[in-house]
Protein backbone atom coordinates (compact mmCIF):
# COMPACT_ATOMS: atom_id res chain seq x y z
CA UNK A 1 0.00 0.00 0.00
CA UNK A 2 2.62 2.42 0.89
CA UNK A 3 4.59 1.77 -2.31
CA UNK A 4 1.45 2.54 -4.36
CA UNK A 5 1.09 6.03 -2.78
CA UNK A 6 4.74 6.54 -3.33
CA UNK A 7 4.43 6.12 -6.94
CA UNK A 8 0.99 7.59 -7.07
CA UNK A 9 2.41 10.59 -5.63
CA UNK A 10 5.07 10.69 -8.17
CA UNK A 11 2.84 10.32 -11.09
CA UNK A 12 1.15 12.70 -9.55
CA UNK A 13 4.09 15.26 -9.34
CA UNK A 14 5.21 14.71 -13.27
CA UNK A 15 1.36 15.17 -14.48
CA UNK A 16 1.07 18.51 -12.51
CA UNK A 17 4.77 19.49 -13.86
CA UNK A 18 4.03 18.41 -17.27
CA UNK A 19 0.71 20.66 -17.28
CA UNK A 20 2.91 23.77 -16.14
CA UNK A 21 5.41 23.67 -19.21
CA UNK A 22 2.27 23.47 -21.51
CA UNK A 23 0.47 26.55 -19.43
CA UNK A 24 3.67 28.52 -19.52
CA UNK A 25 3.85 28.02 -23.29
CA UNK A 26 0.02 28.71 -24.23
CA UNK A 27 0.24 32.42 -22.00
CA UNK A 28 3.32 32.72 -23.51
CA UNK A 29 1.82 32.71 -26.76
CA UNK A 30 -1.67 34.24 -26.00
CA UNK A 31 -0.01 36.99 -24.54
CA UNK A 32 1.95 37.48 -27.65
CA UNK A 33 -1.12 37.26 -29.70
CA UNK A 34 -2.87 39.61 -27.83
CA UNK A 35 0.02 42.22 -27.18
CA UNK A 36 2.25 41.38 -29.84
CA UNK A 37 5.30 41.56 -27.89
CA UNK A 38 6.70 38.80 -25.56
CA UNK A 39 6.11 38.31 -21.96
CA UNK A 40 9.50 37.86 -21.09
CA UNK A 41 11.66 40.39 -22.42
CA UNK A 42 11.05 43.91 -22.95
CA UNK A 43 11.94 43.98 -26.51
CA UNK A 44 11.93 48.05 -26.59
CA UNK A 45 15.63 48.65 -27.78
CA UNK A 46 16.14 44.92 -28.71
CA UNK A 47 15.80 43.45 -32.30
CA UNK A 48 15.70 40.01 -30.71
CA UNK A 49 13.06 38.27 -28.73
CA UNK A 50 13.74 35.51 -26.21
CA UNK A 51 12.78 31.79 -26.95
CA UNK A 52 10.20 30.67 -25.27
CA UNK A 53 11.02 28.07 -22.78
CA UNK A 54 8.67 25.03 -24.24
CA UNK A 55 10.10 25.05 -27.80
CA UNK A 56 13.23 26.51 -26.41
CA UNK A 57 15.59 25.13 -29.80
CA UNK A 58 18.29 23.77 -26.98
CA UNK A 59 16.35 22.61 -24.13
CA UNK A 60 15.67 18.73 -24.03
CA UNK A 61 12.52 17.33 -21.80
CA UNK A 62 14.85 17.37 -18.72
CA UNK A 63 16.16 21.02 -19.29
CA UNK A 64 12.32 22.19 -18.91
CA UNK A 65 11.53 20.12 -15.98
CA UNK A 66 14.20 21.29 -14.18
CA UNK A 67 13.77 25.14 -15.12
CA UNK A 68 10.18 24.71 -14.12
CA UNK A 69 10.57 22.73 -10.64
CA UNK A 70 13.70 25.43 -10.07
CA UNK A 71 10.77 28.28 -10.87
CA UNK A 72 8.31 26.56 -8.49
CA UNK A 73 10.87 25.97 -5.34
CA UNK A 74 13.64 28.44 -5.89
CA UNK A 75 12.11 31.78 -7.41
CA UNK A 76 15.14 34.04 -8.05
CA UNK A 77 12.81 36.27 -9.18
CA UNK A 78 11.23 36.96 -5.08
CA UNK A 79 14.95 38.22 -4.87
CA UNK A 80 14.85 41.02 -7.47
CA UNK A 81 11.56 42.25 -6.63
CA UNK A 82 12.23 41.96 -3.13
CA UNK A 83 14.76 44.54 -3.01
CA UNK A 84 12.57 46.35 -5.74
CA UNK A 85 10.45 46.51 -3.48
CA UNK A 86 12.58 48.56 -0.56
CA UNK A 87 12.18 45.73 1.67
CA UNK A 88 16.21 46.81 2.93
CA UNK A 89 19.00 48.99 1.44
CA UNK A 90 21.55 47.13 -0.82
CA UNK A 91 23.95 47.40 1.75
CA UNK A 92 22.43 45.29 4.11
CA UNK A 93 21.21 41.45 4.13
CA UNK A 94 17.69 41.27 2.45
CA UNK A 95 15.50 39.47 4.62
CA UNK A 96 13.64 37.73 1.34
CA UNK A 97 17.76 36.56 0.20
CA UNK A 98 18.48 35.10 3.98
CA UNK A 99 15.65 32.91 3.69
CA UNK A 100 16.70 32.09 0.28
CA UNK A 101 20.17 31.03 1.00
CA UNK A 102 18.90 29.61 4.10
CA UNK A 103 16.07 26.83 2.07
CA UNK A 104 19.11 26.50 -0.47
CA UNK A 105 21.29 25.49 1.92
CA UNK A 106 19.09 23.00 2.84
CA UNK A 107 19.45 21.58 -0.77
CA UNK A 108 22.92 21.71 -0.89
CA UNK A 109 23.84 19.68 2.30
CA UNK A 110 21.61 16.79 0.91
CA UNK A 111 23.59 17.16 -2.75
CA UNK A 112 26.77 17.58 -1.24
CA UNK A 113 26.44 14.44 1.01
CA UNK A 114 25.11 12.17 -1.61
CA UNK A 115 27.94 12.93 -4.24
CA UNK A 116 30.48 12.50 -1.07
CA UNK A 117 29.07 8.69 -0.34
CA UNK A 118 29.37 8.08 -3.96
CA UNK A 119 32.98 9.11 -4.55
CA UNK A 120 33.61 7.34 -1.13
CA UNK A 121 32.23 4.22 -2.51
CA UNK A 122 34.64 4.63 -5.32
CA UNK A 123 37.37 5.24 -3.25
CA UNK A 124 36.96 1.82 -1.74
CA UNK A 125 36.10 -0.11 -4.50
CA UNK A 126 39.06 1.08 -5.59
CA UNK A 127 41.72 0.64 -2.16
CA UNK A 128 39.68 -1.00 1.01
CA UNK A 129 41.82 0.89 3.13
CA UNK A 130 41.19 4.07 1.79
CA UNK A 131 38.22 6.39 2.06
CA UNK A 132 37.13 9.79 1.97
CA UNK A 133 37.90 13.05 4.63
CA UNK A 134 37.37 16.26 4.83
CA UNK A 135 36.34 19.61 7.12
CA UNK A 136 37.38 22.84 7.01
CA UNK A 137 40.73 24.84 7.27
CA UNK A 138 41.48 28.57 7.34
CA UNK A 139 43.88 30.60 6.30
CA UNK A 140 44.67 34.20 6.70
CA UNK A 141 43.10 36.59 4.55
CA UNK A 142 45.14 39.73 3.47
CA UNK A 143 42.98 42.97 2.96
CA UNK A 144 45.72 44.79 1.25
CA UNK A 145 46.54 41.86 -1.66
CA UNK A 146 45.06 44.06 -4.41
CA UNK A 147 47.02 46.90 -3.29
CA UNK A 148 50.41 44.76 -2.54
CA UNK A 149 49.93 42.91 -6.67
CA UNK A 150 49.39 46.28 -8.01
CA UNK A 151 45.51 45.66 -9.01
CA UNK A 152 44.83 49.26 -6.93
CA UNK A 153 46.54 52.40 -5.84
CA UNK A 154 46.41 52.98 -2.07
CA UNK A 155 44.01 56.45 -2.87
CA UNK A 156 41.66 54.50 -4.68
CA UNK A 157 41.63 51.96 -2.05
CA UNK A 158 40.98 54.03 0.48
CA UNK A 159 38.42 56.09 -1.74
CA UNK A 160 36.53 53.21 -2.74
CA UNK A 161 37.30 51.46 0.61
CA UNK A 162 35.31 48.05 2.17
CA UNK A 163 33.09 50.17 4.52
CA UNK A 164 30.40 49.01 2.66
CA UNK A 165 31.16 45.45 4.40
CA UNK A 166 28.62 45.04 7.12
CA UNK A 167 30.02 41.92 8.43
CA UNK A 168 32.43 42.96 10.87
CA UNK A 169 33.40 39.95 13.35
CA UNK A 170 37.01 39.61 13.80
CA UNK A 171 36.67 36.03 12.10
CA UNK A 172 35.33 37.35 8.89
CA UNK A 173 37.57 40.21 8.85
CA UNK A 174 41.05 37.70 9.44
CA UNK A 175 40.34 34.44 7.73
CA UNK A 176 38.89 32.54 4.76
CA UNK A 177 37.12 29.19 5.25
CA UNK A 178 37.79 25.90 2.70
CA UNK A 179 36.12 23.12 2.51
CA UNK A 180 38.35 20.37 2.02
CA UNK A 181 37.91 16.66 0.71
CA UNK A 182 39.87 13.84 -0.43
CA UNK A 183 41.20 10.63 0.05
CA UNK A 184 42.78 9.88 3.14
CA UNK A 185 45.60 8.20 0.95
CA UNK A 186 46.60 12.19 -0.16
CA UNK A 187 46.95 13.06 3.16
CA UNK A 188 50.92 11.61 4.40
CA UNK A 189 51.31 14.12 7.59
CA UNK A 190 48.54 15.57 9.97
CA UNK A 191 47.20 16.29 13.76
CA UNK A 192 43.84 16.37 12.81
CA UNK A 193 41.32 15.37 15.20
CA UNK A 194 38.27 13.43 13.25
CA UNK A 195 34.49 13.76 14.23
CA UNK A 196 32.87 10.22 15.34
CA UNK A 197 30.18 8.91 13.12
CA UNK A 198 30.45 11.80 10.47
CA UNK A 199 30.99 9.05 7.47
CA UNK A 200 26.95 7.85 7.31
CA UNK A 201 25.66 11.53 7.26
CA UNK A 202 28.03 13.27 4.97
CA UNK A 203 29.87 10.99 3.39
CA UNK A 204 33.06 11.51 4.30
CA UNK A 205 34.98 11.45 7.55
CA UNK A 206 34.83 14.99 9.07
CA UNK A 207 37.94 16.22 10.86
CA UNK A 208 37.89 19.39 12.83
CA UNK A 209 38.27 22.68 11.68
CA UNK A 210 42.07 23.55 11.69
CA UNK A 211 44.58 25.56 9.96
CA UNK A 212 46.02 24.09 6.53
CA UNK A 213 49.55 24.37 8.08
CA UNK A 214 48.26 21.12 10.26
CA UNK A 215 47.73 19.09 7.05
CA UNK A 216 50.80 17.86 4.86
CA UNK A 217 49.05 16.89 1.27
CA UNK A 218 51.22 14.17 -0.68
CA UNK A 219 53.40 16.10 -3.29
CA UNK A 220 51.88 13.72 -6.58
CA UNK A 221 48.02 14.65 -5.67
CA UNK A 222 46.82 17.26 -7.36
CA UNK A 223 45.48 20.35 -5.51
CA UNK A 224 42.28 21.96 -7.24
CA UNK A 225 41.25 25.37 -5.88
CA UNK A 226 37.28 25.26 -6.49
CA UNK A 227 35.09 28.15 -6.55
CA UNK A 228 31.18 27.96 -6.41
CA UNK A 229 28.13 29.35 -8.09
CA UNK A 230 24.91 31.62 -6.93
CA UNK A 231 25.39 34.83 -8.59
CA UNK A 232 27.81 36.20 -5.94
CA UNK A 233 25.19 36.65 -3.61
CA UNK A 234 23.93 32.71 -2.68
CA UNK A 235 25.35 29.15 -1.98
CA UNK A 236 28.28 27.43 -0.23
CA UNK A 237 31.42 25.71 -0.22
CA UNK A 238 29.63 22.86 -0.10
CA UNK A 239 28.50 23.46 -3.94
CA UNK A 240 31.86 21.75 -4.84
CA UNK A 241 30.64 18.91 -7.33
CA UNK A 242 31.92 16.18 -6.08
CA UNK A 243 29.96 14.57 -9.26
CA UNK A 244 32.69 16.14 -11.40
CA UNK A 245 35.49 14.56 -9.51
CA UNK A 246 34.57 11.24 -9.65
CA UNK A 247 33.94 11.75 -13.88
CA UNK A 248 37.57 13.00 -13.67
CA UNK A 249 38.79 10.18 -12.03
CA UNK A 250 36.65 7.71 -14.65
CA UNK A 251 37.97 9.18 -17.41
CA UNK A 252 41.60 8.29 -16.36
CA UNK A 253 41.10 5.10 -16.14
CA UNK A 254 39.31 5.05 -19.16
CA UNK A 255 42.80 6.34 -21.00
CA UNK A 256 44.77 4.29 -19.50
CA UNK A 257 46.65 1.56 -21.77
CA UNK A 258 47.09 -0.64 -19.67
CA UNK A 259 44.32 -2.68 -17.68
CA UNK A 260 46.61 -3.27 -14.93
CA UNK A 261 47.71 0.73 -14.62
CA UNK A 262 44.90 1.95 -12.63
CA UNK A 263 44.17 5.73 -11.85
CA UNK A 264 43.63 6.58 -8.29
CA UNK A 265 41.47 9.44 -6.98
CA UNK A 266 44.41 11.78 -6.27
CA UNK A 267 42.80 14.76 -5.60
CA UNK A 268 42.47 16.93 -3.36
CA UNK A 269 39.62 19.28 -3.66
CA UNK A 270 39.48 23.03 -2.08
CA UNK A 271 36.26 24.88 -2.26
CA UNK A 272 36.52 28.45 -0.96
CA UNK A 273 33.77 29.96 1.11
CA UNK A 274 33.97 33.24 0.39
CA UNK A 275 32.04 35.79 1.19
CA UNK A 276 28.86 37.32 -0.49
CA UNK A 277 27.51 40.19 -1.41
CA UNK A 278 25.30 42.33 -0.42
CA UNK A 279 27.24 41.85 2.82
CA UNK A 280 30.43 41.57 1.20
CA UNK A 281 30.22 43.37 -2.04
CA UNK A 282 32.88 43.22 -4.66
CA UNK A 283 36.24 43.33 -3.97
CA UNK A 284 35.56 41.09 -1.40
CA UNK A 285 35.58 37.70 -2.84
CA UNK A 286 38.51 38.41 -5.29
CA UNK A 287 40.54 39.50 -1.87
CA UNK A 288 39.49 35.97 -0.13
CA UNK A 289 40.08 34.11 -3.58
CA UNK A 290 43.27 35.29 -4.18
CA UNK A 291 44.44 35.68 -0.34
CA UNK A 292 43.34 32.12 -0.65
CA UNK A 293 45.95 31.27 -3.50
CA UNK A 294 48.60 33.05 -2.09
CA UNK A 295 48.66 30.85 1.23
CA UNK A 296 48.73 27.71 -0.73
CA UNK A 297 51.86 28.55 -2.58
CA UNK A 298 53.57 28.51 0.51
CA UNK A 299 52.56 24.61 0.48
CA UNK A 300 52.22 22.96 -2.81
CA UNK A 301 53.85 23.90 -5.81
CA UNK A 302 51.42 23.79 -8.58
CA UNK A 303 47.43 24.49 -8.35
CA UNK A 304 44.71 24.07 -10.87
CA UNK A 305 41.54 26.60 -10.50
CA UNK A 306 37.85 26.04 -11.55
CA UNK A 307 34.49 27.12 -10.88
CA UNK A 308 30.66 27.52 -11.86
CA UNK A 309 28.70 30.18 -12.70
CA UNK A 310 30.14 33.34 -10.20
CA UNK A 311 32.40 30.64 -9.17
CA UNK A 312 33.75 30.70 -12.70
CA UNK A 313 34.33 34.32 -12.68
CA UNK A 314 36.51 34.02 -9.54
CA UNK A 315 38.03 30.99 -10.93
CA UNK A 316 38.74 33.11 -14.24
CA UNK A 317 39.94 36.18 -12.30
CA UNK A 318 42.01 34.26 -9.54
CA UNK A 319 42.97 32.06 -11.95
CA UNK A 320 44.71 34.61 -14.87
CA UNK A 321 45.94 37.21 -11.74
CA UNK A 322 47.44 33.88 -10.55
CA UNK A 323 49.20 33.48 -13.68
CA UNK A 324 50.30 36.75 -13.95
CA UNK A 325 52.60 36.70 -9.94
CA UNK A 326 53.33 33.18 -10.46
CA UNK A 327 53.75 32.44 -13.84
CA UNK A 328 53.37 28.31 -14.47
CA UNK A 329 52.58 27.49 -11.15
CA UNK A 330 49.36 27.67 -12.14
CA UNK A 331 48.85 24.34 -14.66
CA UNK A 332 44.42 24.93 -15.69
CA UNK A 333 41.67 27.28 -15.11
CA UNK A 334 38.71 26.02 -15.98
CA UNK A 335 35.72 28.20 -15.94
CA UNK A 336 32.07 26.85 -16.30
CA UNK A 337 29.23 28.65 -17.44
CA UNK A 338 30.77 31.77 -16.64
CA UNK A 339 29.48 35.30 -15.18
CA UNK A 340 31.94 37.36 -16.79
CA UNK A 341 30.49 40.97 -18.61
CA UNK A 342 28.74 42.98 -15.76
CA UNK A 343 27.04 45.14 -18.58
CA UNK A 344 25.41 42.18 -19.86
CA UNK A 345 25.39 43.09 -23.70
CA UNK A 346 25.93 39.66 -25.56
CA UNK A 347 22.71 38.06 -27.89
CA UNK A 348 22.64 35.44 -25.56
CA UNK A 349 21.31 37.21 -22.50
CA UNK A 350 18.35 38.44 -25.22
CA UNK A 351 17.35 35.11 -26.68
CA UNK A 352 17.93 33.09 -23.10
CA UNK A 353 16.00 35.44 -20.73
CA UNK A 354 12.90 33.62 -20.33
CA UNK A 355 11.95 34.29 -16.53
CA UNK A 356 11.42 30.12 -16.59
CA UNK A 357 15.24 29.16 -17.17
CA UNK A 358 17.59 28.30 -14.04
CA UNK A 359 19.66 31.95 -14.28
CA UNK A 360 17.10 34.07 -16.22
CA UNK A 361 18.58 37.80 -17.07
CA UNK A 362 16.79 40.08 -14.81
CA UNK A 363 18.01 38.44 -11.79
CA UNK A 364 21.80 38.03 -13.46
CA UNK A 365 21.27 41.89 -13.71
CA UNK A 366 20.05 42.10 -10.34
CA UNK A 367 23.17 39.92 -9.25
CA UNK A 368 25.49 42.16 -11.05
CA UNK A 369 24.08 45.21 -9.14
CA UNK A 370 24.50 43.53 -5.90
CA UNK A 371 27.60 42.38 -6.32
CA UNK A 372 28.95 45.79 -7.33
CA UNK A 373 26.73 47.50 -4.28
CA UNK A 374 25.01 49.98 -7.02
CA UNK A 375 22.29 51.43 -5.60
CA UNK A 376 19.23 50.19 -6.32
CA UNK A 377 15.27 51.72 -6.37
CA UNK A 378 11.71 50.62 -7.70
CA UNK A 379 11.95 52.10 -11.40
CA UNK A 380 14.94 49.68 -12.15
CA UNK A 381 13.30 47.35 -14.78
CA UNK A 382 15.94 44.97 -15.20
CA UNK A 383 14.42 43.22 -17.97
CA UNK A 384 15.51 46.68 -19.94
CA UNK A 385 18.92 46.43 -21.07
CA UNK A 386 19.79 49.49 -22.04
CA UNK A 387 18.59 51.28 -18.52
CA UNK A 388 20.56 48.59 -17.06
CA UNK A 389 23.50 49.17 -19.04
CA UNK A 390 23.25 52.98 -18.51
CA UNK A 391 23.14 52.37 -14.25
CA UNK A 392 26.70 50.45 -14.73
CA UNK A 393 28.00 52.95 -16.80
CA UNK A 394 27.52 55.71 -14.70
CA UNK A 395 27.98 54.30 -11.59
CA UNK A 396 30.80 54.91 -8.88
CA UNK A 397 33.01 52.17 -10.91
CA UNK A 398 33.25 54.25 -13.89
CA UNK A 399 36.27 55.89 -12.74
CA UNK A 400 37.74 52.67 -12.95
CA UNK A 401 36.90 51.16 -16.23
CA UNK A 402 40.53 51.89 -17.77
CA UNK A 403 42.27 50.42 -14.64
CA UNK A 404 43.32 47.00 -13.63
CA UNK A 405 40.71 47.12 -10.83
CA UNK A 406 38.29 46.54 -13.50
CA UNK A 407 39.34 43.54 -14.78
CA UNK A 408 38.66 41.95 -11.07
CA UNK A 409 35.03 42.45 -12.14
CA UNK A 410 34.87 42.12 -16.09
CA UNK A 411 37.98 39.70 -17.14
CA UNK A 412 37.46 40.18 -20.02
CA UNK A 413 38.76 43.68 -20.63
CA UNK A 414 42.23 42.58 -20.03
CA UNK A 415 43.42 38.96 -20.65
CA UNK A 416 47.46 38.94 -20.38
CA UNK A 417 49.30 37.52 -22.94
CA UNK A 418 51.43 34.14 -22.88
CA UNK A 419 54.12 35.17 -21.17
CA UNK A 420 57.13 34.08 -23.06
CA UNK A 421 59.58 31.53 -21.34
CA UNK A 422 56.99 30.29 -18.66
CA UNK A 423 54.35 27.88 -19.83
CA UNK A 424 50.80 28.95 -19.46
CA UNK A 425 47.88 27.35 -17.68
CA UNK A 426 45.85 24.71 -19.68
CA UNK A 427 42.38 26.45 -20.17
CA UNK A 428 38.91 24.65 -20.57
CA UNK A 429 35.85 26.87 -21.06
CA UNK A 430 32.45 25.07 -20.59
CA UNK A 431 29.62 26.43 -21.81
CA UNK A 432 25.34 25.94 -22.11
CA UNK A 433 23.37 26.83 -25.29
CA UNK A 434 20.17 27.70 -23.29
CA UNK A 435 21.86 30.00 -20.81
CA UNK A 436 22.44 33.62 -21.32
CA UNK A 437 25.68 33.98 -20.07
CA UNK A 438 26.64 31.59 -23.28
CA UNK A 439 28.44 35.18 -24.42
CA UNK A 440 30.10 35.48 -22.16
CA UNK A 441 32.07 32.13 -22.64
CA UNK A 442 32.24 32.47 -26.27
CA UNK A 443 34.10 36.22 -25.66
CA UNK A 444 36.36 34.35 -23.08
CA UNK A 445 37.64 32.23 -25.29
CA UNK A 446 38.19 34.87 -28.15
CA UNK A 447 40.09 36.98 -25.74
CA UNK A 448 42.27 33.86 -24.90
CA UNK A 449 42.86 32.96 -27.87
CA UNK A 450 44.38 36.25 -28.95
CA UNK A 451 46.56 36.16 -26.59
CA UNK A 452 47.90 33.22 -27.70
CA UNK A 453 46.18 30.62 -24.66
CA UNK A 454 45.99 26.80 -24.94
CA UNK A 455 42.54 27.34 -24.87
CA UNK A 456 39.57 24.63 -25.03
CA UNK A 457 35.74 25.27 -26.15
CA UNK A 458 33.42 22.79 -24.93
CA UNK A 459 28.92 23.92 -25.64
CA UNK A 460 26.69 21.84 -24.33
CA UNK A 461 23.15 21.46 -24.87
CA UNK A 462 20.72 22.89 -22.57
CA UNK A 463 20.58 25.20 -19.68
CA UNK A 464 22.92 26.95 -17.48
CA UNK A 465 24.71 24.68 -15.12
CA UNK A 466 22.84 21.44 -15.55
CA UNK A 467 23.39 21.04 -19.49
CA UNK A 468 26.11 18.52 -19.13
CA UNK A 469 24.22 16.12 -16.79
CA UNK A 470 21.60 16.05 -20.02
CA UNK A 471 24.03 16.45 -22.85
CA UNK A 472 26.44 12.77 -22.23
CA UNK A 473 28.69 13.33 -25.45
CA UNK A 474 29.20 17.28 -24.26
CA UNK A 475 29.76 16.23 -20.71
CA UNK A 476 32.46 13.31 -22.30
CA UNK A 477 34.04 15.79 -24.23
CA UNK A 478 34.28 18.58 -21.42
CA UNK A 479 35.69 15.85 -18.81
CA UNK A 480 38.56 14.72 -21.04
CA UNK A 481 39.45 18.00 -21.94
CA UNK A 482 39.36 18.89 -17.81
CA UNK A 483 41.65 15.73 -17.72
CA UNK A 484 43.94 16.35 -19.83
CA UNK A 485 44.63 19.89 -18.66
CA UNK A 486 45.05 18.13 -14.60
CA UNK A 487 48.06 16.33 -16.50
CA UNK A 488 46.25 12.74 -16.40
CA UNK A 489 47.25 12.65 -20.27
């Protein structure tokens, strides 16, 4: 009986799902008829109008599911017209976004643990003795990098200064958090004190939080500096796709000649919590990202840098500034689905901006404008482009389009050339068709490749972040691309 109302209430769950893509596609269309414009983009100073999410060209079955259970449970859209609304000023925590973060959170701890026990399992299919760890280590954070690498003058720092960071506890002001995993087998030298019973519930064996100093990493595994998604304003460390690890670890094995020569999961995976805006506006997580990199040169000699979304702007920032101090110490960057132009002007964010998809452009706009603590009031329409454009543009940061500080925001303004006599980082670009920030990935890669970057394209079919769990041969190609630039190959 109870296994019959189980899948009753599934069936039930797809029918009602399956009726909300088809309503969302006939007022889609009525509306058009009726107003002869579309619903989801003002189309005012745009020749373009955005696909409609049901006969979206590059959305499978899955893609619309998703984008309408995401719509349903996680509205990003509350957020914008939240602080629309005046509900709190920009420079303090919306009420509306705490909750958010707070029933996403929720989400994440479930996700995180599940793709823990599965790379666990791995692990010891692979090595009985081994198994997965992890917890969390800090490491000082250094206000005054950007000033000390030359990314600001000390005027302009103090002009532009961090007031605008609410959060002032001496913990937040001194350290950054990471969220460590990996195999036990990577770890040769510690004192760290492990949690009882941790293994069931997350997956891993938690240790407790320490300084990395404690932990000595073996010198073959390879270090990868993670950063996550959520528009600079939601999520956690715990967003660290584990999922992606264990396909990296596959697809060594799968390359391997010999049957015998096995790959072992060798690596260990840092996700950085940094902080968010509006709490922590921008430069904030570029000072905790690259603090962050700077620490772990004093332990390992090579680190590879990725991330999603926001995460892969930090991942693309850290990862090129990274490049530019330390030269080929840095072996990839790989950024995924990218949030890289704050001004938001490529096709994509036109034809993608259906209010239905996972990252739809209003609140990417509205996540821009956080992040960059512009001030914000009820006759923003941030479905209008060009108003939105004109906000950036004559905002406080104007002053500071021509200098370097810029391109801690918008990387793609400056991308430095291969610097000759010190090999360059391996770089994979990832990409989704449906998503508007597609642009901003294809521009990436255009920069790169003029200045002369070992630079890899990978699209995928589908939406923004969860295209390559849909698209297989896309989500092959991207992962042995990703391996090849860890040096598996």
């Amino acid at each position: 009986m109870a296994t019959q109302i189980e899948i009753s209430t599934v069936v039930s769950v797809v029918v009602a799902v399956i009726i909300g893509i088809l309503s969302v596609g006939v007022y889609h269309y009525y509306y058009c008829w009726k107003y002869g414009t579309s619903p989801i983009l003002d189309t005012s100073d745009n020749k373009h109008k955005a696909y409609n999410l049901l006969f979206h060209p590059e959305c499978c079955l899955m893609d619309k599911l998703v984008s309408i259970i995401s719509y349903i449970f996680f509205p990003t859209r509350t957020l914008v017209e939240a602080s629309l609304r005046g509900e709190s000023n920009t420079g303090n925590p919306l009420g509306t976004l705490l909750r958010f973060r707070e029933k996403l959170c929720k989400l994440e701890d479930m996700s995180h643990a599940m793709e823990c026990k599965a790379r666990n399992k791995n692990l010891q299919s692979d090595n009985k003795g081994d198994y997965l760890v992890g917890g969390t280590v800090i490491i000082p954070r250094d206000d005054h990098i950007l000033t000390k690498w030359g990314l600001i003058s000390e005027e302009d720092g103090a002009r532009i200064s961090f007031s605008s960071n609410t959060n002032k506890d001496s913990k937040s002001c001194e350290q950054v958090e990471i969220l460590i995993t990996c195999p036990i087998s990577c770890i040769i030298e510690s004192e760290l004190e492990f949690i009882p019973n941790t293994q069931q519930k997350e997956g891993f064996q938690r240790f407790q939080t320490c300084k990395l100093e404690t932990i000595k990493f073996k010198a073959s595994s390879k270090k990868l500096l993670w950063f996550h998604g959520g528009g600079m304003v939601l999520s956690s460390s715990k967003d660290s796709r584990q999922k992606l690890i264990k396909d990296l670890v596959s697809a060594s094995r799968k390359c391997k000649k010999k049957a015998t020569d096995t790959q072992m999961d060798d690596i260990v995976l840092m996700s950085v919590e940094y902080r968010l805006a509006p709490e922590n506006p921008f430069p904030s997580p570029v000072i905790d990202g690259l603090s962050t990199v700077l620490h772990l040169f004093r332990f390992c000699d090579e680190l590879h840098i990725a991330g999603i979304s926001a995460g892969g702007n930090l991942a693309t920032v850290v990862g090129l500034e990274s490049y530019r101090k330390f030269g080929s110490r840095v072996k990839s960057i790989v950024p995924i689905d990218p949030m890289l132009d704050p001004f938001t002007q490529s096709l994509s964010f036109q034809l993608n901006s259906s209010k239905y998809l996972l990252s739809p452009t209003p609140w990417l706009r509205w996540a821009w404008a956080t992040y960059l603590d512009i001030d914000m009031d009820s006759k923003i329409n941030f479905s209008d482009g060009r108003q939105y454009q004109n906000i950036i543009k004559n905002s406080r940061w104007k002053e500071f389009f021509e200098k370097p500080l810029w391109r801690l925001v918008c990387p793609l303004v400056d991308v430095p050339q291969v610097l000759e006599g010190r090999d360059a980082p391996r770089i994979v670009v990832a990409s989704s068709k449906a998503d508007p920030l597609r642009g901003d990935a294809q521009l990436l890669v255009d920069k790169l490749k003029e200045a002369k970057h070992n630079v890899t394209f990978v699209e995928a079919r589908g939406i923004h972040v969860m295209s390559r769990l849909f698209d297989k041969q896309a989500n092959d190609k991207f992962i042995l691309a990703w391996n090849e630039a860890m040096g598996y190959h």
